[in-house]
Protein backbone atom coordinates (compact mmCIF):
# COMPACT_ATOMS: atom_id res chain seq x y z
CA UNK A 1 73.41 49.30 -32.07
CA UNK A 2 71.50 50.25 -29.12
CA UNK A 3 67.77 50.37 -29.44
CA UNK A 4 65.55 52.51 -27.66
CA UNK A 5 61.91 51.46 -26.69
CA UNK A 6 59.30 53.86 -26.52
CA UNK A 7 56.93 53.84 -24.19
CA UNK A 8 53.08 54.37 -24.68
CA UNK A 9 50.67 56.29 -23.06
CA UNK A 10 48.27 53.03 -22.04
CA UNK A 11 45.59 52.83 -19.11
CA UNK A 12 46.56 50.74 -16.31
CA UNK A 13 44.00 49.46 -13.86
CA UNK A 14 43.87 47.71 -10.75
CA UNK A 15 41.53 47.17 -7.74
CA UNK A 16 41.69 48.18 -4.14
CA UNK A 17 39.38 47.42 -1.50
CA UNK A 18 40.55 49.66 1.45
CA UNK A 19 38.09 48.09 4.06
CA UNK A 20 40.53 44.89 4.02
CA UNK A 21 43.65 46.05 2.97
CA UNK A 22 43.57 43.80 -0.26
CA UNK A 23 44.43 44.64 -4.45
CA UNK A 24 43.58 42.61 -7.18
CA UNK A 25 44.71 42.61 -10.45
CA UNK A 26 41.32 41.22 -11.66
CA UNK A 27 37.85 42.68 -11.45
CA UNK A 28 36.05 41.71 -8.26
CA UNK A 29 33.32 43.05 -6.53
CA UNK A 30 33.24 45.45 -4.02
CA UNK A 31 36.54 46.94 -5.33
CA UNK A 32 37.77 50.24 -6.26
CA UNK A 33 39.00 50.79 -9.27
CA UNK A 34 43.00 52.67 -9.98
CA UNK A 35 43.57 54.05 -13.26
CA UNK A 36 46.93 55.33 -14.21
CA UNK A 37 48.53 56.61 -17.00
CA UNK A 38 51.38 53.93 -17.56
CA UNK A 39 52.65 51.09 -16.10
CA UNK A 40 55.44 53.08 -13.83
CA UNK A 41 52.97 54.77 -12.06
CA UNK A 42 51.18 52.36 -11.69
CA UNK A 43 53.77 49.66 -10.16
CA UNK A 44 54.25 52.84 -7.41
CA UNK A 45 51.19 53.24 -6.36
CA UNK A 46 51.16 49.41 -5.34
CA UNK A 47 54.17 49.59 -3.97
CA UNK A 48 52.69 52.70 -1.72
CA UNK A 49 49.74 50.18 -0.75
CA UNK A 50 52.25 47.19 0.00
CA UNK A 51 54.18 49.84 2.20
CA UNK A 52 50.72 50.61 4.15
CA UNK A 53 50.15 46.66 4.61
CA UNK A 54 47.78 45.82 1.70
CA UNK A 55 47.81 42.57 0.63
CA UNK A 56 47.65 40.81 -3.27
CA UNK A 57 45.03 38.70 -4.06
């Protein structure tokens, strides 16, 4: 029996700060925070920043 998994409608958040090229997946300051609906978008959106040459903290 196969299950399904539904996914939720949740706020994802991470932080950008475009001066230095760097995200965080923690609150620091001087960063911007990203919103997005679910975790896909989300997980694009910092792969579109890796792509540009931002870094992880």
């Amino acid at each position: 029996m196969e299950r399904k998994v539904k996914r939720e409608r949740t706020v994802q958040t991470f932080w950008v700060m475009n001066k230095k090229k760097y995200l965080s997946f923690q609150l620091r300051p001087g960063y911007e925070a990203i919103s997005t609906e679910n975790i896909d978008d989300m997980w694009k959106l910092i792969h579109q920043y890796i792509e540009e040459g931002y870094q992880i903290l």
